[in-house]
C-alpha atoms as a PDB file:
ATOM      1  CA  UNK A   1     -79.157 -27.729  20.230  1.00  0.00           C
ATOM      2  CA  UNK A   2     -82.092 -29.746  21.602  1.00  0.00           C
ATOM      3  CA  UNK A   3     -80.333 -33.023  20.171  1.00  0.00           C
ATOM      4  CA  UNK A   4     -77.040 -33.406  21.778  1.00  0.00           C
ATOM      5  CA  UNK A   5     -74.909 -36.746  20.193  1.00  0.00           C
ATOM      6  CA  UNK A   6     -71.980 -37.987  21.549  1.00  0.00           C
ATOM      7  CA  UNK A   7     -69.581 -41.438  20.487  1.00  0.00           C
ATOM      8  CA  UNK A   8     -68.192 -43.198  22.842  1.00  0.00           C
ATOM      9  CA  UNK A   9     -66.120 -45.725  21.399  1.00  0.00           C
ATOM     10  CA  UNK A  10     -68.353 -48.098  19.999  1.00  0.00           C
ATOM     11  CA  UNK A  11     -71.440 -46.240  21.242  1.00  0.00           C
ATOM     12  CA  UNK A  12     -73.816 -43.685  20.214  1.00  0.00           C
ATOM     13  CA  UNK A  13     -75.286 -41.969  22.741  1.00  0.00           C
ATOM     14  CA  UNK A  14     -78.161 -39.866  21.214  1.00  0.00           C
ATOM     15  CA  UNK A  15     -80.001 -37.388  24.198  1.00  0.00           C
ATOM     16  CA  UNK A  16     -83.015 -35.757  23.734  1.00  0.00           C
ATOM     17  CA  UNK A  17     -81.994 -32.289  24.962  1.00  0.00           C
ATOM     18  CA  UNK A  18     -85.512 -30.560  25.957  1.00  0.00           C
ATOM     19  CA  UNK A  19     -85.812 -31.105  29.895  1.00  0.00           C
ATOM     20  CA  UNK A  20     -87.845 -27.405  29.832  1.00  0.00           C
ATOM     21  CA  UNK A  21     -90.280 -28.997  27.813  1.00  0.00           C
ATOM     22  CA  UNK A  22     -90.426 -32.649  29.061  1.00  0.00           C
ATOM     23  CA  UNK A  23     -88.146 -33.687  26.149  1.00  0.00           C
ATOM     24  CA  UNK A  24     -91.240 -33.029  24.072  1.00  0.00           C
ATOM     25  CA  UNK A  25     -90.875 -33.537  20.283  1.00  0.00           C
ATOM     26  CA  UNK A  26     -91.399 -31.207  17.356  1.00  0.00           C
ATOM     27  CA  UNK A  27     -90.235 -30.592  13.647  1.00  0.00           C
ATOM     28  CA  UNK A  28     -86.873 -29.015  14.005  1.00  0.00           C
ATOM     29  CA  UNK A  29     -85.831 -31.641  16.919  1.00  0.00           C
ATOM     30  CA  UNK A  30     -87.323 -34.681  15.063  1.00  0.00           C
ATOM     31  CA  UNK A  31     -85.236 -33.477  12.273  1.00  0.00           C
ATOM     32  CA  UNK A  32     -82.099 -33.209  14.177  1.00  0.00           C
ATOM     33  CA  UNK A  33     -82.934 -36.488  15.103  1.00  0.00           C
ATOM     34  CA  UNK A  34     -82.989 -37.987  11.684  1.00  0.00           C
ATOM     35  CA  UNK A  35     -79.570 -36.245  11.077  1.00  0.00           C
ATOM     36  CA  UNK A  36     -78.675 -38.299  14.354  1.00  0.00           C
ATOM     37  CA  UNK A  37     -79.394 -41.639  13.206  1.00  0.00           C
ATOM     38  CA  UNK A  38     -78.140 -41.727   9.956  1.00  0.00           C
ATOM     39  CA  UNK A  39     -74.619 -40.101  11.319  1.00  0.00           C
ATOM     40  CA  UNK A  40     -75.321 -43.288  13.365  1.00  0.00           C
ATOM     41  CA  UNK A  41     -76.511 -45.835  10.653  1.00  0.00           C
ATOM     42  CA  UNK A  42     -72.893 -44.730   8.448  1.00  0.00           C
ATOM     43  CA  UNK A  43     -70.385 -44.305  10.402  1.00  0.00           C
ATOM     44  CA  UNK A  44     -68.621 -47.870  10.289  1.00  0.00           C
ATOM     45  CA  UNK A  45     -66.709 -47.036  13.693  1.00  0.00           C
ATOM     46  CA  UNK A  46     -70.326 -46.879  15.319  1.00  0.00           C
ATOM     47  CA  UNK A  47     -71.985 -50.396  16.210  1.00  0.00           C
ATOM     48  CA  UNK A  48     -74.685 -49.514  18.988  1.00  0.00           C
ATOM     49  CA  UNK A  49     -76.917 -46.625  19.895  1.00  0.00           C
ATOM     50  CA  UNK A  50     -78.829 -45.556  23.538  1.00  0.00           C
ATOM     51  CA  UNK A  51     -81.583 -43.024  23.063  1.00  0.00           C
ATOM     52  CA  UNK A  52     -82.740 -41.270  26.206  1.00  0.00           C
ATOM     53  CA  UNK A  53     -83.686 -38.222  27.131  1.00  0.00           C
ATOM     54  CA  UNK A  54     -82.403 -35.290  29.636  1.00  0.00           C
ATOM     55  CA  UNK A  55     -83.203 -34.699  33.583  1.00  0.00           C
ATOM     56  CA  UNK A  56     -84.824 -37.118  35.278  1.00  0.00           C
ATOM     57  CA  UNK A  57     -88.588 -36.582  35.161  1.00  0.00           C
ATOM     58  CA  UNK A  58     -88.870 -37.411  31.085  1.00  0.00           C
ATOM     59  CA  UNK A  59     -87.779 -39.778  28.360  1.00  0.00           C
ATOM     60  CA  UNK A  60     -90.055 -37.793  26.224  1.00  0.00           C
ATOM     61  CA  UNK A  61     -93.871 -36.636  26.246  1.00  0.00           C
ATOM     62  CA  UNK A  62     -94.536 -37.142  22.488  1.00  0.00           C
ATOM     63  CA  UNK A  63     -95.043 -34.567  20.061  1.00  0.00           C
ATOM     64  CA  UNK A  64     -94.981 -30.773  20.755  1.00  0.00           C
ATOM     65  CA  UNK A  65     -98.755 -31.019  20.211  1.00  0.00           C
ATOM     66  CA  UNK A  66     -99.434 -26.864  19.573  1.00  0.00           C
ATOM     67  CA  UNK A  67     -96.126 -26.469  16.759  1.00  0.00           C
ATOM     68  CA  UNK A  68     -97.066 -29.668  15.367  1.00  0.00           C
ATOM     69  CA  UNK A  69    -100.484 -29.543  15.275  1.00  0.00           C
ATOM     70  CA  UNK A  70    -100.221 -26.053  13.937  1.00  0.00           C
ATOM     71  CA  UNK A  71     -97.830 -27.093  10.901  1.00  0.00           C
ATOM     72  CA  UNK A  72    -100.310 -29.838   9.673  1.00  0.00           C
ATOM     73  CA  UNK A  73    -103.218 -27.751   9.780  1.00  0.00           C
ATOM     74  CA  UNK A  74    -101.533 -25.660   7.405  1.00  0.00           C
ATOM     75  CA  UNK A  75    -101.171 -28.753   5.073  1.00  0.00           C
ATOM     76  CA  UNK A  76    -103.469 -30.128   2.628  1.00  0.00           C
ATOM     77  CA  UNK A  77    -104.892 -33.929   3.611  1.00  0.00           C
ATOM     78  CA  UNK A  78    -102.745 -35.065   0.174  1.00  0.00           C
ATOM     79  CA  UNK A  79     -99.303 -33.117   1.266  1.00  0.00           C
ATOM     80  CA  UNK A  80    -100.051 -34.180   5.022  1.00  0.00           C
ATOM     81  CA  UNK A  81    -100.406 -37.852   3.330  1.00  0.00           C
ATOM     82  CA  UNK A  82     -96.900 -37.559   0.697  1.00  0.00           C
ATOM     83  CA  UNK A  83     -95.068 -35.938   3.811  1.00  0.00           C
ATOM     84  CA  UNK A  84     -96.463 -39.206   5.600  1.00  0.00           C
ATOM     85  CA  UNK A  85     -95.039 -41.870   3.076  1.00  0.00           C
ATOM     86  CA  UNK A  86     -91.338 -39.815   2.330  1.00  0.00           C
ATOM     87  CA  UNK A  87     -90.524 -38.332   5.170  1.00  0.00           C
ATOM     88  CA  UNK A  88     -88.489 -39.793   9.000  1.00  0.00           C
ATOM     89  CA  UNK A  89     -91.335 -39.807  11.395  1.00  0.00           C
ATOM     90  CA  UNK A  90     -91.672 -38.176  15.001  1.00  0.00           C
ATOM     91  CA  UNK A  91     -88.336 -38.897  16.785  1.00  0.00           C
ATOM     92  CA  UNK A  92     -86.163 -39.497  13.272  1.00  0.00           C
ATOM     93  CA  UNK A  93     -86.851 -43.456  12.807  1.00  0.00           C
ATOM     94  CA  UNK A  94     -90.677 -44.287  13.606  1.00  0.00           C
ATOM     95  CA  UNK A  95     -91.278 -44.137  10.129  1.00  0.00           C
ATOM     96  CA  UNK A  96     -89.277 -44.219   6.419  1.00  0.00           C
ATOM     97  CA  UNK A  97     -85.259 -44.399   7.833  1.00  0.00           C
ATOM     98  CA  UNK A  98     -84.037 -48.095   8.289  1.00  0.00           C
ATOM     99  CA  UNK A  99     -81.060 -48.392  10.739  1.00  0.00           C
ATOM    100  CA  UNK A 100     -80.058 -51.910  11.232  1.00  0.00           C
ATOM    101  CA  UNK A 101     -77.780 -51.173  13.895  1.00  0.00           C
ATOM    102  CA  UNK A 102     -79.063 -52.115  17.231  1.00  0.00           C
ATOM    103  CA  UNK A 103     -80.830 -49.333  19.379  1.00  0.00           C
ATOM    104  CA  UNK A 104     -81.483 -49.569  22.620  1.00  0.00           C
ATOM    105  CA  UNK A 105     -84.079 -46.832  24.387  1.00  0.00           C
ATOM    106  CA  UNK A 106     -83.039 -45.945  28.467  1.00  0.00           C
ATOM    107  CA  UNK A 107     -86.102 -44.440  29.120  1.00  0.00           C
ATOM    108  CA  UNK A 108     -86.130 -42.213  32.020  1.00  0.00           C
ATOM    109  CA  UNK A 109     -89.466 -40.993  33.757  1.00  0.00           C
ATOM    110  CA  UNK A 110     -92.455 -40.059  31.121  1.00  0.00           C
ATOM    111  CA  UNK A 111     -92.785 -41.949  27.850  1.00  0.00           C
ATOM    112  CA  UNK A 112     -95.947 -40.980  26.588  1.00  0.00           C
ATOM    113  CA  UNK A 113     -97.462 -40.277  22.849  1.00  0.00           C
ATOM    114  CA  UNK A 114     -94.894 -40.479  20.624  1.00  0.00           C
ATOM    115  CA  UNK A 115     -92.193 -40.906  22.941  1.00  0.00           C
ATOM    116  CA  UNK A 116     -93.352 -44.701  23.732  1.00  0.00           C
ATOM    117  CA  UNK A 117     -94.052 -44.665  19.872  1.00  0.00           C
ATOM    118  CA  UNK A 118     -89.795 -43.533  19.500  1.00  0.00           C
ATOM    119  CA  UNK A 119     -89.129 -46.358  22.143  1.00  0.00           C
ATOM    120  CA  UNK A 120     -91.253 -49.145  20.854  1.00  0.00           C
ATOM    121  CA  UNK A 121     -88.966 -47.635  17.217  1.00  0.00           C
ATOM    122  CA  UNK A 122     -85.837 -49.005  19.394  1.00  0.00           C
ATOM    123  CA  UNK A 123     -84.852 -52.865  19.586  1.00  0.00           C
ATOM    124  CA  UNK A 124     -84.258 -52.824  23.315  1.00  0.00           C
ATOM    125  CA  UNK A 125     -85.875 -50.938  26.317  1.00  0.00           C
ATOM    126  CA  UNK A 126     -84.137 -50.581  30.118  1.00  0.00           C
ATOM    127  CA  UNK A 127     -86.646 -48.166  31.918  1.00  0.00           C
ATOM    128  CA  UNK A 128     -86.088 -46.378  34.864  1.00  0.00           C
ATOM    129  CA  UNK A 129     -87.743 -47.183  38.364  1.00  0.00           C
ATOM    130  CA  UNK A 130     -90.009 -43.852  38.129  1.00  0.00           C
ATOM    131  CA  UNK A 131     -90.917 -44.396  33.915  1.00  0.00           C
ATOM    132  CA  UNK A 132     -94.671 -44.318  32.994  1.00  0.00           C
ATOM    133  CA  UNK A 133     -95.559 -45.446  29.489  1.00  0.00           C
ATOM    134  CA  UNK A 134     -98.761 -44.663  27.621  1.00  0.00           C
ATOM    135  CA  UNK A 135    -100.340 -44.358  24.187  1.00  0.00           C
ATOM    136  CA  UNK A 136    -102.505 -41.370  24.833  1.00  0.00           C
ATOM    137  CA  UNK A 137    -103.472 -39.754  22.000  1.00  0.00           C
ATOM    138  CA  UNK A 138    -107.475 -40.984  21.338  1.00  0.00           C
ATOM    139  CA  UNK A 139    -108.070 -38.695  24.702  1.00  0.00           C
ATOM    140  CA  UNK A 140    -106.683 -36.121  21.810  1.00  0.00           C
ATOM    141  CA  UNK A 141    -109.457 -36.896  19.692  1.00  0.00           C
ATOM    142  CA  UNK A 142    -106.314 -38.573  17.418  1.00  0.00           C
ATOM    143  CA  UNK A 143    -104.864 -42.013  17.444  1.00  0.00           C
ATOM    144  CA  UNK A 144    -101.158 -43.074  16.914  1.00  0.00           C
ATOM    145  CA  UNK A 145     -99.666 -42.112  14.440  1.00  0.00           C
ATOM    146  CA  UNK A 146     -95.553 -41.999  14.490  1.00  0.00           C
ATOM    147  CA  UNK A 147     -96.491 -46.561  14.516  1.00  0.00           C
ATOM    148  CA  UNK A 148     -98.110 -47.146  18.224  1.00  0.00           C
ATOM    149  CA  UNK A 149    -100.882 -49.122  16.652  1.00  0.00           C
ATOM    150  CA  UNK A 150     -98.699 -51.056  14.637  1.00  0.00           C
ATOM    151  CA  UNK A 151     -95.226 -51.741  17.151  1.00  0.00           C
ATOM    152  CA  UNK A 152     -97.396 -52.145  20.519  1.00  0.00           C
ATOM    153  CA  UNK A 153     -99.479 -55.422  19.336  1.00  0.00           C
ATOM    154  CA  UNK A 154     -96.300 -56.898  17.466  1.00  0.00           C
ATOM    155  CA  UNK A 155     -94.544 -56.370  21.076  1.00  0.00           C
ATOM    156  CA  UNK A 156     -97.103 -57.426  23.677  1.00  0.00           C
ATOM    157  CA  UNK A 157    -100.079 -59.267  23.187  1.00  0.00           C
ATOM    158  CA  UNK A 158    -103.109 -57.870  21.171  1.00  0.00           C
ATOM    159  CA  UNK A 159    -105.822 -57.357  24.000  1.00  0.00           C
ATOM    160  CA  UNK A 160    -103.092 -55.617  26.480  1.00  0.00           C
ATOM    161  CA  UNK A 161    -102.006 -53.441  23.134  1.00  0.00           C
ATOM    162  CA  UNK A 162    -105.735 -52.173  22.543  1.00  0.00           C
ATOM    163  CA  UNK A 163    -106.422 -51.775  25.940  1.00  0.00           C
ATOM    164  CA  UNK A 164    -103.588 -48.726  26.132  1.00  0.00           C
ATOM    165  CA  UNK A 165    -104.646 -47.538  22.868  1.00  0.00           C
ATOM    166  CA  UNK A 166    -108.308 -47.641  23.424  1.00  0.00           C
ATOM    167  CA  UNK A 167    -108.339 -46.759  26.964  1.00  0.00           C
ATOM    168  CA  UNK A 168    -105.308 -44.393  26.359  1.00  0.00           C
ATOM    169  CA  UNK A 169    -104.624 -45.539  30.106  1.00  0.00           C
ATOM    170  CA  UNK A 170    -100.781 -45.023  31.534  1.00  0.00           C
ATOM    171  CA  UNK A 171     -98.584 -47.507  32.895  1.00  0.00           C
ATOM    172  CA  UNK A 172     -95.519 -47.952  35.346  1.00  0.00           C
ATOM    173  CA  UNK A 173     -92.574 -49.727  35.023  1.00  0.00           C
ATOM    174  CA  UNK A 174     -93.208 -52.663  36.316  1.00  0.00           C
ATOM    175  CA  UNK A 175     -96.629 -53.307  34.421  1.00  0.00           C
ATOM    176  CA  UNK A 176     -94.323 -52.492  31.767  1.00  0.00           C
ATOM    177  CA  UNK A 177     -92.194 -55.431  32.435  1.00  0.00           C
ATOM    178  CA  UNK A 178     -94.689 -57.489  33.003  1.00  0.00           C
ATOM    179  CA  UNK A 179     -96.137 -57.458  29.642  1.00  0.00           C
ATOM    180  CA  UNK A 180     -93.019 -57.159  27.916  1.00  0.00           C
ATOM    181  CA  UNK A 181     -92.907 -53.729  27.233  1.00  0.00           C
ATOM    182  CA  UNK A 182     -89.235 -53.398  28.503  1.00  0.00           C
ATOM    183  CA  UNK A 183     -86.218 -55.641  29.240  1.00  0.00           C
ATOM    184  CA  UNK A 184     -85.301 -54.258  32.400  1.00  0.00           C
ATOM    185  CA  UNK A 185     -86.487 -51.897  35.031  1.00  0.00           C
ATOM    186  CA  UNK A 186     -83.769 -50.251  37.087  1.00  0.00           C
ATOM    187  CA  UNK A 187     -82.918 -47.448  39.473  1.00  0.00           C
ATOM    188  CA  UNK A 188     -82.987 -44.391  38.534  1.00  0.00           C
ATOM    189  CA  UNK A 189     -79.785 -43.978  39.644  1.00  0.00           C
ATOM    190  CA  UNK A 190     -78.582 -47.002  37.815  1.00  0.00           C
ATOM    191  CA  UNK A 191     -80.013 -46.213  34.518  1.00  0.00           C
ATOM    192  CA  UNK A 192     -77.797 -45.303  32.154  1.00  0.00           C
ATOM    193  CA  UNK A 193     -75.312 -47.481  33.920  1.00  0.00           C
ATOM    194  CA  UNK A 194     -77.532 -50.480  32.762  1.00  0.00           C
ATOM    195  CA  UNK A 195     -77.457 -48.902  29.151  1.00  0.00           C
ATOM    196  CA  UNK A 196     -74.042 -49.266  28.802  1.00  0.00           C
ATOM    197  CA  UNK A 197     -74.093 -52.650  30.194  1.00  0.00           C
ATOM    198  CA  UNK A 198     -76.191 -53.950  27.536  1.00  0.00           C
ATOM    199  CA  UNK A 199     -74.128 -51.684  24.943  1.00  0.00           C
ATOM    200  CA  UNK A 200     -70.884 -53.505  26.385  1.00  0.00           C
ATOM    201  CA  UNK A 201     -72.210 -56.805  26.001  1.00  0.00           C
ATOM    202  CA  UNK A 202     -73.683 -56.113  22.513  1.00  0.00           C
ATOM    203  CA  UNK A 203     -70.201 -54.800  21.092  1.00  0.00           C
ATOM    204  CA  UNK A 204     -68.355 -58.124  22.414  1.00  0.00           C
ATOM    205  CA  UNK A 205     -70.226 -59.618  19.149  1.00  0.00           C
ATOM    206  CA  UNK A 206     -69.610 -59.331  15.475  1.00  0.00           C
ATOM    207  CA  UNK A 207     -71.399 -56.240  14.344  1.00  0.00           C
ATOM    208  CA  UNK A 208     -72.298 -57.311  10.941  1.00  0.00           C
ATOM    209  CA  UNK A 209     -73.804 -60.344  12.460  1.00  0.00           C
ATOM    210  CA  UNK A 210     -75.464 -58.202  15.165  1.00  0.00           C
ATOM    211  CA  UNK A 211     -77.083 -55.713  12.312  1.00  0.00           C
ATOM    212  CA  UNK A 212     -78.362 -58.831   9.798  1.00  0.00           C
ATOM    213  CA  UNK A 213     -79.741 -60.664  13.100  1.00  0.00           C
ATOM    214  CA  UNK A 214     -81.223 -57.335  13.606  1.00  0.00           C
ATOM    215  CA  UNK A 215     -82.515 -57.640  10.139  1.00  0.00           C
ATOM    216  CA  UNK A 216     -83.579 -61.724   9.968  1.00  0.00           C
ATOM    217  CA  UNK A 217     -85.888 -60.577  12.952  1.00  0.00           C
ATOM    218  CA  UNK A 218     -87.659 -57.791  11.998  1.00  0.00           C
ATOM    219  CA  UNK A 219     -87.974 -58.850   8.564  1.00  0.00           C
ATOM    220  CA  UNK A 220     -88.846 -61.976   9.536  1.00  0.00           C
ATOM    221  CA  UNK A 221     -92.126 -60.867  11.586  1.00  0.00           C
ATOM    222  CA  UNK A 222     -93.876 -59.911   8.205  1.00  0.00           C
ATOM    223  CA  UNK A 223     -93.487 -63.357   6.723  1.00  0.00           C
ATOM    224  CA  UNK A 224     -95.208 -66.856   7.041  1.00  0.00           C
ATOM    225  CA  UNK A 225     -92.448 -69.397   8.778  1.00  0.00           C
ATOM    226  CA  UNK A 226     -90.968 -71.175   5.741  1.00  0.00           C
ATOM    227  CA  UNK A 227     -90.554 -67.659   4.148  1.00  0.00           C
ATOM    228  CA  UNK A 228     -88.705 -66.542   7.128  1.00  0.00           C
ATOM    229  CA  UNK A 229     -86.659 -69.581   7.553  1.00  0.00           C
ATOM    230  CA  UNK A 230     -85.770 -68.778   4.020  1.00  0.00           C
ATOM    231  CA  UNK A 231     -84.516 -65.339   4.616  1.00  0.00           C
ATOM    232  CA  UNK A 232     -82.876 -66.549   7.322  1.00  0.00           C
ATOM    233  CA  UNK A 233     -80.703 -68.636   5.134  1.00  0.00           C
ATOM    234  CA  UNK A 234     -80.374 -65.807   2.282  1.00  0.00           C
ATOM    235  CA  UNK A 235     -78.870 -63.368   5.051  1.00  0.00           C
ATOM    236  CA  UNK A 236     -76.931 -66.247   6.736  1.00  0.00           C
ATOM    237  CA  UNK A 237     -74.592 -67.264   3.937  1.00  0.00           C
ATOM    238  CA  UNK A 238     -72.620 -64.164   3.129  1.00  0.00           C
ATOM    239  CA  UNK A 239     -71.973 -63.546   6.835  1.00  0.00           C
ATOM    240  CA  UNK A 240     -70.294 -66.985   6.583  1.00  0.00           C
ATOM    241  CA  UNK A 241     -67.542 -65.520   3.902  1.00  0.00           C
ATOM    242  CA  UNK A 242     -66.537 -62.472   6.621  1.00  0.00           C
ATOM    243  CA  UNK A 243     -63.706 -61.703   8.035  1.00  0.00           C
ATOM    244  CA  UNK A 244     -65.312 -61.840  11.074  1.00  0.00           C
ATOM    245  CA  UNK A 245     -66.680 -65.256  11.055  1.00  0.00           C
ATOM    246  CA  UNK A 246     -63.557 -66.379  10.271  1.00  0.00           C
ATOM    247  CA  UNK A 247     -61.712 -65.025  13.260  1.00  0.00           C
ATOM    248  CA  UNK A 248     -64.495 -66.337  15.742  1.00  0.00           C
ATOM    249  CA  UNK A 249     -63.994 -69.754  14.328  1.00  0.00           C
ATOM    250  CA  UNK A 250     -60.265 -69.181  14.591  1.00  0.00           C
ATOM    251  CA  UNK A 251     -60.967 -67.582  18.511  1.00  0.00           C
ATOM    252  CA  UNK A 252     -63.212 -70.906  19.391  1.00  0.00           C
ATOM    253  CA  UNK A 253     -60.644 -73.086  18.204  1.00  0.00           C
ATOM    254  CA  UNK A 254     -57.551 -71.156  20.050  1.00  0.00           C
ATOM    255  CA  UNK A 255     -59.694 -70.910  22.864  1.00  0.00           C
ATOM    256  CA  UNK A 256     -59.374 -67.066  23.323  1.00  0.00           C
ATOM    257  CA  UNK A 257     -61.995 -63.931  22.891  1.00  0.00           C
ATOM    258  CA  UNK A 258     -62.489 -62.600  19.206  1.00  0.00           C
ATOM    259  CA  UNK A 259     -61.508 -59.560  17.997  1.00  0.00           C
ATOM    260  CA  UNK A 260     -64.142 -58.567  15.721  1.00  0.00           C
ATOM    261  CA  UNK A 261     -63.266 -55.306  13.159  1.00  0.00           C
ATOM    262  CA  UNK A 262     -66.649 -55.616  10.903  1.00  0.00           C
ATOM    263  CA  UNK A 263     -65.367 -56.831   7.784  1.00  0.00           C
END
């Protein structure tokens, strides 16, 4: 199985299993994928997720470019199009599956193509020492198309987004912080150690108010301020009649940590 998936308590940890092949992505494993995340996205007992891929020299390279290539040549432009608008995208969640849980991408050596486009899919990114991150596909005589034109300039600023695109020019780490491409850039070594960290720290809160945060932010992008404020507001209330946000008024008050159970 080129997808292995694995729970760890709270945690999901989702590995792209394809070291032979630089964790490269085609059909079948994109599908497994999808299966991945929405075993994810439902299962209650499951409130964070780390993506990453296997060895050491590859988070992933992108799409298998000869399988896929070959399976939408054999597709008409309007089937290539419906496929498009119904169907999970490279990776499982680039395009048409919402999971409002949080994600968070430990991105190990080369994250190129539709790997960055997977990553820039996830709400958090903790790269490696040794990553390199690139949008290369116009030297492909192709552009983006699993959302790199659209994530990149709503995560770092316009000019730096184009630049990659246009350019299709590669990256390290640290240019990656820099621009605020990832969180954090670690060892090697220390990479999936940092993961869990930031896994740890996320489960210590109240998942439902984790996912609708999750939510209020990404929704919130699309629309004008007031609108957002708005939404922010609509999602706020009900969270206010949980369980949950009863026993973390209950914790403040009796100074002690809360136990949150999701309800």
């Amino acid at each position: 199985m080129p997808i292995r998936f694995e729970r760890r308590e709270r945690l999901a940890l989702i590995t792209i299993d394809r070291p032979e092949a630089l964790n490269a992505l085609d059909l079948d494993l994109s599908r497994e994928m999808a299966e991945a995340w929405i075993t994810y996205r439902d299962d209650p007992e499951l409130w964070v997720a780390i993506v990453t891929g296997a060895g050491e020299k590859a988070f992933s390279t992108g799409a298998d470019l000869k399988s896929v290539a070959e399976f939408y040549r054999s597709l008409t432009p309007v089937q290539r199009r419906v496929r498009a608008e119904s169907q999970p995208g490279l990776g499982g969640v680039t395009r048409n599956l919402e999971v409002w849980k949080p994600i968070i991408a430990a991105v190990n050596g080369y994250c190129f193509g539709g790997g960055l486009e997977l990553a820039l899919a996830c709400d958090l990114r903790i790269a490696s020492d040794n990553a390199q991150f690139g949008l290369t596909e116009t030297s492909w005589g192709i552009i983006p198309g699993a959302g790199g034109t659209q994530r990149l300039p709503r995560l770092v600023p316009a000019g730096l987004a184009l630049e990659m695109i246009l350019t299709a020019k590669k990256i390290d780490a640290a240019e990656a912080y820099r621009i605020g491409l990832v969180n954090q850039v670690v060892l090697l070594a220390e990479l999936m150690d940092a993961a869990m960290e930031m896994a740890s720290r996320i489960c210590t809160n109240a998942p439902l108010a984790i996912q609708t945060a999750k939510l209020a932010v990404w929704k919130g992008l699309d629309l004008p301020l007031a609108d957002g404020l708005r939404l922010e507001q609509a999602l706020a209330e009900p969270l206010r009649q949980t369980e949950d946000a009863q026993e973390g008024l209950t914790a403040f008050l009796e100074k002690r940590q809360p136990q949150f159970k999701g309800s």
